[in-house]
PDB file of N, CA and C in Angstrom:
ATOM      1  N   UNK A   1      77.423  40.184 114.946  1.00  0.00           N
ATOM      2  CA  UNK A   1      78.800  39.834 115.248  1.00  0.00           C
ATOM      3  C   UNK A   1      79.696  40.365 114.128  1.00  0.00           C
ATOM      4  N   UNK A   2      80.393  40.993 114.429  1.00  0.00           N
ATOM      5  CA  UNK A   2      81.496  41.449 113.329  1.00  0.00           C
ATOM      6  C   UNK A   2      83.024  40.780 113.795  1.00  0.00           C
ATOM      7  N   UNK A   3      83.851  41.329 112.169  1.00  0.00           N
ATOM      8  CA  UNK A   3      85.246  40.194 112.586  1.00  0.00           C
ATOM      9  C   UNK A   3      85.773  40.368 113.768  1.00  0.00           C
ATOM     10  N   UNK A   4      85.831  41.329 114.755  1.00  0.00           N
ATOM     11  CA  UNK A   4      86.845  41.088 116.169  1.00  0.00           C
ATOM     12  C   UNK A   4      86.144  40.944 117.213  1.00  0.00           C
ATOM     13  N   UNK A   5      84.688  40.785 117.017  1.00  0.00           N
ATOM     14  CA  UNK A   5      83.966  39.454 117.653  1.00  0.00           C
ATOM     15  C   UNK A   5      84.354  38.393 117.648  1.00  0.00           C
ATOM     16  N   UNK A   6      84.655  37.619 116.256  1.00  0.00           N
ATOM     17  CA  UNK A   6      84.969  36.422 115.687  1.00  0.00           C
ATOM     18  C   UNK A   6      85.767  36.052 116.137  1.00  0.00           C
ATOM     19  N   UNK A   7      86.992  36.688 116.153  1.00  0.00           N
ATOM     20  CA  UNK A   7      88.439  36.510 116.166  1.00  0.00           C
ATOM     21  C   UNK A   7      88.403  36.378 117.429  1.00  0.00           C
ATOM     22  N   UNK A   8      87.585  37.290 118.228  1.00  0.00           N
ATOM     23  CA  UNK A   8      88.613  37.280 119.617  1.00  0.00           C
ATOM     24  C   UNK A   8      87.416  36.139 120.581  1.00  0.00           C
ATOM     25  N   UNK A   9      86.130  35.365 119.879  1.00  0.00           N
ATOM     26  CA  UNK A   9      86.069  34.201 120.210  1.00  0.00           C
ATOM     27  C   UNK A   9      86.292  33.085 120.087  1.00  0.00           C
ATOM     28  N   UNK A  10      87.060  32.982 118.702  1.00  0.00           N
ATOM     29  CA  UNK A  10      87.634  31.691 117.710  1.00  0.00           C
ATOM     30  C   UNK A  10      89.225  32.062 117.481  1.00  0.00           C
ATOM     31  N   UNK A  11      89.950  32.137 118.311  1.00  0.00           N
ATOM     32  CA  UNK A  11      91.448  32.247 118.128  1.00  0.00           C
ATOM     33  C   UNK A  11      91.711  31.576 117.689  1.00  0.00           C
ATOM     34  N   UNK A  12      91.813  30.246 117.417  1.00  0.00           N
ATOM     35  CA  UNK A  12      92.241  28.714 117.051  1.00  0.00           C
ATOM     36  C   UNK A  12      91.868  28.873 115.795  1.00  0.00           C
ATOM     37  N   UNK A  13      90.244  28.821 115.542  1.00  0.00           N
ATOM     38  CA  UNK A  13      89.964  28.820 114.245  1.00  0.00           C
ATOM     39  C   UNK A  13      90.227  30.360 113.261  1.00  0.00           C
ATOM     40  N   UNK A  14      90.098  31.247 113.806  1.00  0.00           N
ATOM     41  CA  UNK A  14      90.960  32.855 113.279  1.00  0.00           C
ATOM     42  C   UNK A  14      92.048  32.211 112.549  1.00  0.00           C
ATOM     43  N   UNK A  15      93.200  31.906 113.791  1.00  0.00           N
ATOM     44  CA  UNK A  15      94.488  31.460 113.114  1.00  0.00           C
ATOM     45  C   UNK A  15      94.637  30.226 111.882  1.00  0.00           C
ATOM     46  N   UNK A  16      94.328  29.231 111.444  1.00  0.00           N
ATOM     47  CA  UNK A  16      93.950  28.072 110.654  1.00  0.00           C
ATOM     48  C   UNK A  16      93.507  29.251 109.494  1.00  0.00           C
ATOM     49  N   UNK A  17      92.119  30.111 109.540  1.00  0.00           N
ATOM     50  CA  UNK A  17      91.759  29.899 108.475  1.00  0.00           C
ATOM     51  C   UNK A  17      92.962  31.280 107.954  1.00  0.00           C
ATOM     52  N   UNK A  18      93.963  32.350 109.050  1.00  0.00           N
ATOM     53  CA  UNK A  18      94.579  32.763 108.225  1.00  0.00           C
ATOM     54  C   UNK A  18      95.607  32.102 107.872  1.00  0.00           C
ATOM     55  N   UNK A  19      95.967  31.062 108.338  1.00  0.00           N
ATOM     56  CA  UNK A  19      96.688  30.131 107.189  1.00  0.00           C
ATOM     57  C   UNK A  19      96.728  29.769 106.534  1.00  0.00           C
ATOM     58  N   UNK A  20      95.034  29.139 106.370  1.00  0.00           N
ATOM     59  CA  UNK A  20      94.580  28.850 105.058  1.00  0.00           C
ATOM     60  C   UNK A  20      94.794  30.342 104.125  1.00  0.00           C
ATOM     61  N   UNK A  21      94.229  31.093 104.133  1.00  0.00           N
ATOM     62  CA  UNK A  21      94.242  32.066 103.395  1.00  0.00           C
ATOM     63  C   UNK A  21      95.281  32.403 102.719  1.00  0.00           C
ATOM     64  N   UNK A  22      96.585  32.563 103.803  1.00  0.00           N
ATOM     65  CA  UNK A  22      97.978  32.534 103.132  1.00  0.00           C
ATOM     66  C   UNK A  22      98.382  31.950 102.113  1.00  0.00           C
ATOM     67  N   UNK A  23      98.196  30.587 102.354  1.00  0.00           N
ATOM     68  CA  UNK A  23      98.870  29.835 101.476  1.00  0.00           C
ATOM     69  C   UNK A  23      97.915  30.053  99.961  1.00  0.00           C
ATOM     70  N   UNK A  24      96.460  30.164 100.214  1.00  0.00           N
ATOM     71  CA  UNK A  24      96.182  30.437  99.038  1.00  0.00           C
ATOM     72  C   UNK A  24      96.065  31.516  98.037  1.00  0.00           C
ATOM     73  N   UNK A  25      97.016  32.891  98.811  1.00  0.00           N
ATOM     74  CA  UNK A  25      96.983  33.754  98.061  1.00  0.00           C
ATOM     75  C   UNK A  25      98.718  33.518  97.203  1.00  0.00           C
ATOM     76  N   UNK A  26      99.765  32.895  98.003  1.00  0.00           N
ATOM     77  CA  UNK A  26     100.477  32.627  98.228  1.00  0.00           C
ATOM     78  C   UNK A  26     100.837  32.167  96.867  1.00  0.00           C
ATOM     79  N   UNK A  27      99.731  30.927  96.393  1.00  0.00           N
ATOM     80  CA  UNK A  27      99.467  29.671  95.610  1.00  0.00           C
ATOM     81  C   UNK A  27      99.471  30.638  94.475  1.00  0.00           C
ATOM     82  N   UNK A  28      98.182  31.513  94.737  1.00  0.00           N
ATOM     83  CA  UNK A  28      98.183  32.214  93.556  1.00  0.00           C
ATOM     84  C   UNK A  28      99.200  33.448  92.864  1.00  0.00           C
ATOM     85  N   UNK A  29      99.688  33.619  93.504  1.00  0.00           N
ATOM     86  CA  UNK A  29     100.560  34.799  93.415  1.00  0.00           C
ATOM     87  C   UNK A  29     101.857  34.220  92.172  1.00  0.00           C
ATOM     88  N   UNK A  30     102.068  32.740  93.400  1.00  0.00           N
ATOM     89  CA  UNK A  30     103.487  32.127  92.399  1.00  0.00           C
ATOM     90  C   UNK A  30     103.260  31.665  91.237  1.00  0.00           C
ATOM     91  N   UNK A  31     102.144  31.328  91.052  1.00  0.00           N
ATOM     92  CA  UNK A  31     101.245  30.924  89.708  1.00  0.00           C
ATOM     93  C   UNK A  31     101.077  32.147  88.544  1.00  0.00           C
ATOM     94  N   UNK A  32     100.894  32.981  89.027  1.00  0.00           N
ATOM     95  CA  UNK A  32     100.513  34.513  88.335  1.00  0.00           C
ATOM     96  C   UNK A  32     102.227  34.605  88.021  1.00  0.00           C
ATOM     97  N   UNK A  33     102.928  34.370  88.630  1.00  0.00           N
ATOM     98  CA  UNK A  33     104.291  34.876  88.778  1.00  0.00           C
ATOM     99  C   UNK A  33     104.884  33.888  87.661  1.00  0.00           C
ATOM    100  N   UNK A  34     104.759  32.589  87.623  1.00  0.00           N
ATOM    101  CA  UNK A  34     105.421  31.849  86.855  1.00  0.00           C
ATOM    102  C   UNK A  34     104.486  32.297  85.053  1.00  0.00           C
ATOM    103  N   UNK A  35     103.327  31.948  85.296  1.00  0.00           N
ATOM    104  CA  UNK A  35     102.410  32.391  83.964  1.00  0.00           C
ATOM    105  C   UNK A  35     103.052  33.359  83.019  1.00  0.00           C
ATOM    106  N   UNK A  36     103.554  34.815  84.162  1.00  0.00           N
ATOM    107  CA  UNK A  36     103.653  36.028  83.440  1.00  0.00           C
ATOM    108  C   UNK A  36     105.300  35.648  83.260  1.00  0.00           C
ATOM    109  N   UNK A  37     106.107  35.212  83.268  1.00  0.00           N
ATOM    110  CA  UNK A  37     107.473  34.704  83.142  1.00  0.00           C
ATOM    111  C   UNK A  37     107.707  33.981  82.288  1.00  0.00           C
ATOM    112  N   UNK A  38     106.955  32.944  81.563  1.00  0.00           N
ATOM    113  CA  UNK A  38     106.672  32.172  80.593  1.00  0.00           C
ATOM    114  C   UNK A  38     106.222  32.732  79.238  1.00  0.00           C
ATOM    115  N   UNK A  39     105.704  34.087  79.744  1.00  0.00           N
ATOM    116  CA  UNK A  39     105.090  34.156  78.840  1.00  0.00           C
ATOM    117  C   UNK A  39     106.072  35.624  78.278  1.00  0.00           C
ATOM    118  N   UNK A  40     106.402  35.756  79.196  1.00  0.00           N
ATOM    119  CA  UNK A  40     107.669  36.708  78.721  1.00  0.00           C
ATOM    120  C   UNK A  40     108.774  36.087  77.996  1.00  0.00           C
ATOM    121  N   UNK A  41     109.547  35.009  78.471  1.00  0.00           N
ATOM    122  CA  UNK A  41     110.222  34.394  77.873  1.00  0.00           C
ATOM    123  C   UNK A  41     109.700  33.499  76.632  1.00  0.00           C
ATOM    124  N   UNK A  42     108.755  33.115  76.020  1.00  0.00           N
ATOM    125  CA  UNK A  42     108.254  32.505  75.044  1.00  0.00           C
ATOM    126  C   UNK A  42     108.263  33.665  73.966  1.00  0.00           C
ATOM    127  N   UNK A  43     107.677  34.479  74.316  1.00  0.00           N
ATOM    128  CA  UNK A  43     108.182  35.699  73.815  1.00  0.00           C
ATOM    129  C   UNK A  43     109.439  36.323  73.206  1.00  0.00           C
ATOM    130  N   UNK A  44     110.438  36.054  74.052  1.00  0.00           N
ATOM    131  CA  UNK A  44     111.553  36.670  73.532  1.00  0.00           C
ATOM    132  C   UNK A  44     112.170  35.934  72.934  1.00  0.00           C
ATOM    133  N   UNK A  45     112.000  34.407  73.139  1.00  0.00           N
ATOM    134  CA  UNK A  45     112.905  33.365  72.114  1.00  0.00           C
ATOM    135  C   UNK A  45     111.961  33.002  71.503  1.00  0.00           C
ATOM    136  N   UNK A  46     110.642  32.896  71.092  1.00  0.00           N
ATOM    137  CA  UNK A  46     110.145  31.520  70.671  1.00  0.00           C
ATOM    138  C   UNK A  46     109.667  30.322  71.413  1.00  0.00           C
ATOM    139  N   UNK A  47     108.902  29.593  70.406  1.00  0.00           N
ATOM    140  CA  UNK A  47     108.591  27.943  71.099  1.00  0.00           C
ATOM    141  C   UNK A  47     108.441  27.446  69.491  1.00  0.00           C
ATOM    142  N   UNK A  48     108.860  26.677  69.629  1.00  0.00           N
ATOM    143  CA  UNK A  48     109.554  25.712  70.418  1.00  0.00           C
ATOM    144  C   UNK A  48     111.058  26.030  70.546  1.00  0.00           C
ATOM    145  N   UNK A  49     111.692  25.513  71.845  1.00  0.00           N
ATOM    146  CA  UNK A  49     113.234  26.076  71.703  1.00  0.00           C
ATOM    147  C   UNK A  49     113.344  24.663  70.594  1.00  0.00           C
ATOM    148  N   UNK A  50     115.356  25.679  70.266  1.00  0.00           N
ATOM    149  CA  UNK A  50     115.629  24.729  69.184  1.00  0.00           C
ATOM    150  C   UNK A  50     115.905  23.386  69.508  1.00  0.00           C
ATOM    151  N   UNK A  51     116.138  22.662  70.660  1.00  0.00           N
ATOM    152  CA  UNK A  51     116.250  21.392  70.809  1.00  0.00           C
ATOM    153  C   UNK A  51     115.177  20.343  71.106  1.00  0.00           C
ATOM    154  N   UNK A  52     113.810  20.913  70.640  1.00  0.00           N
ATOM    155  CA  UNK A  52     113.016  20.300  70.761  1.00  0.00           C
ATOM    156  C   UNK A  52     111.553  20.512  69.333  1.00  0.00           C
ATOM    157  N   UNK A  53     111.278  19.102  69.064  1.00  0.00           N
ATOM    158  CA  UNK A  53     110.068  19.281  67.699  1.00  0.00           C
ATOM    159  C   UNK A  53     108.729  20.857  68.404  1.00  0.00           C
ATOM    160  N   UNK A  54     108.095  19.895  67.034  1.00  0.00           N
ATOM    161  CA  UNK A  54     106.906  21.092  66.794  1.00  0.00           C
ATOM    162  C   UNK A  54     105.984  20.188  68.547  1.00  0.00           C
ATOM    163  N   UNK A  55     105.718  19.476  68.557  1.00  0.00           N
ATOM    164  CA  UNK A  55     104.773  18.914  69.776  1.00  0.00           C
ATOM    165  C   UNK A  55     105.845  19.395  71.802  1.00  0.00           C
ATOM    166  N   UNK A  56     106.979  19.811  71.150  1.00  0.00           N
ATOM    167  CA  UNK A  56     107.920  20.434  73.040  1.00  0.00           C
ATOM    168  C   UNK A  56     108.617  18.773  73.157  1.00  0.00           C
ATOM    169  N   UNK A  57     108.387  18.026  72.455  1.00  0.00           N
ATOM    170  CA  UNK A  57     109.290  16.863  72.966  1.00  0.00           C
ATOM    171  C   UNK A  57     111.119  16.867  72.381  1.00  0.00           C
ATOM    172  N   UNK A  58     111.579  16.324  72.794  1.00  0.00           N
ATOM    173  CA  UNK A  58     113.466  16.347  72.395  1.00  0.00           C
ATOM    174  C   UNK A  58     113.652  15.768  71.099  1.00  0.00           C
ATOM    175  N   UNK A  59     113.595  16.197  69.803  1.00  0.00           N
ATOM    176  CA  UNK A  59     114.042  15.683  68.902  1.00  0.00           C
ATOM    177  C   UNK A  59     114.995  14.333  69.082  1.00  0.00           C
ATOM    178  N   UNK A  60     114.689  13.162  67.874  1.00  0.00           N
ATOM    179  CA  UNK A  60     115.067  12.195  67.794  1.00  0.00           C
ATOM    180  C   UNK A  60     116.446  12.642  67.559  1.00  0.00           C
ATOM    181  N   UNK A  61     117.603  11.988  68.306  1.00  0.00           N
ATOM    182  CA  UNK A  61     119.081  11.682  67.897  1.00  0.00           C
ATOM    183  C   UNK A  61     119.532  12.829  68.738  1.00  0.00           C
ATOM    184  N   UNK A  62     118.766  13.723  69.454  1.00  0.00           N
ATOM    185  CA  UNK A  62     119.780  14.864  70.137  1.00  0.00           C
ATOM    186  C   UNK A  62     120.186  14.560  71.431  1.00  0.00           C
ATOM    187  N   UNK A  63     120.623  13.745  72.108  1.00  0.00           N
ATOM    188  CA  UNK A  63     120.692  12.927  73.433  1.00  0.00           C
ATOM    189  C   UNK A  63     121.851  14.075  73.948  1.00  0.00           C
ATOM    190  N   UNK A  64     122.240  14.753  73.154  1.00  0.00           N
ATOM    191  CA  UNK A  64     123.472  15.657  73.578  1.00  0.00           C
ATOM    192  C   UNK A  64     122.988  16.364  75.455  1.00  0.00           C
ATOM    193  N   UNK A  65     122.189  16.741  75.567  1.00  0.00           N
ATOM    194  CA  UNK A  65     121.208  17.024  76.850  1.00  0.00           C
ATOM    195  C   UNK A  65     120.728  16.162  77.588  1.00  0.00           C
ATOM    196  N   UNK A  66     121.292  14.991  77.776  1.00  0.00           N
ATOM    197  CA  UNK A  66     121.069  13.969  78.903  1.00  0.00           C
ATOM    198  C   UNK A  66     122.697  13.804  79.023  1.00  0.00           C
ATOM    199  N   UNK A  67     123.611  14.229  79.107  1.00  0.00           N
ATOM    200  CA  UNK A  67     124.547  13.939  79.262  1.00  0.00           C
ATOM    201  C   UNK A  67     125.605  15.213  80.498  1.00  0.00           C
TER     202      UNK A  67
END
């Protein structure tokens, strides 16, 4: 049995698992996408930005950014 065997006896299940598939290349793609963006921008400024300590949390007394 090869795939358009498959397919053209499992339409229902064909379709599902290319949904499934979608979404998980999908998943990965935006993941790869955010990773390489982060890491570009960490890059060009730094980490920690300046409104926040050495651990990424908001320095004590700067509430100026909740406002």
């Amino acid at each position: 049995m090869n795939i358009y065997q498959f397919m053209s006896d499992n339409p229902v299940l064909t379709f599902f698992l290319v949904v499934v598939i979608g979404i998980g290349i999908e998943d990965i793609v935006i993941d790869l996408t955010n990773i390489i963006l982060r890491h570009l921008i960490i890059r060009k400024h730094g980490y920690p930005p300046a409104h926040c300590d050495a651990d990424g949390d908001f320095k004590d007394g700067d509430e100026d950014h909740l406002k």
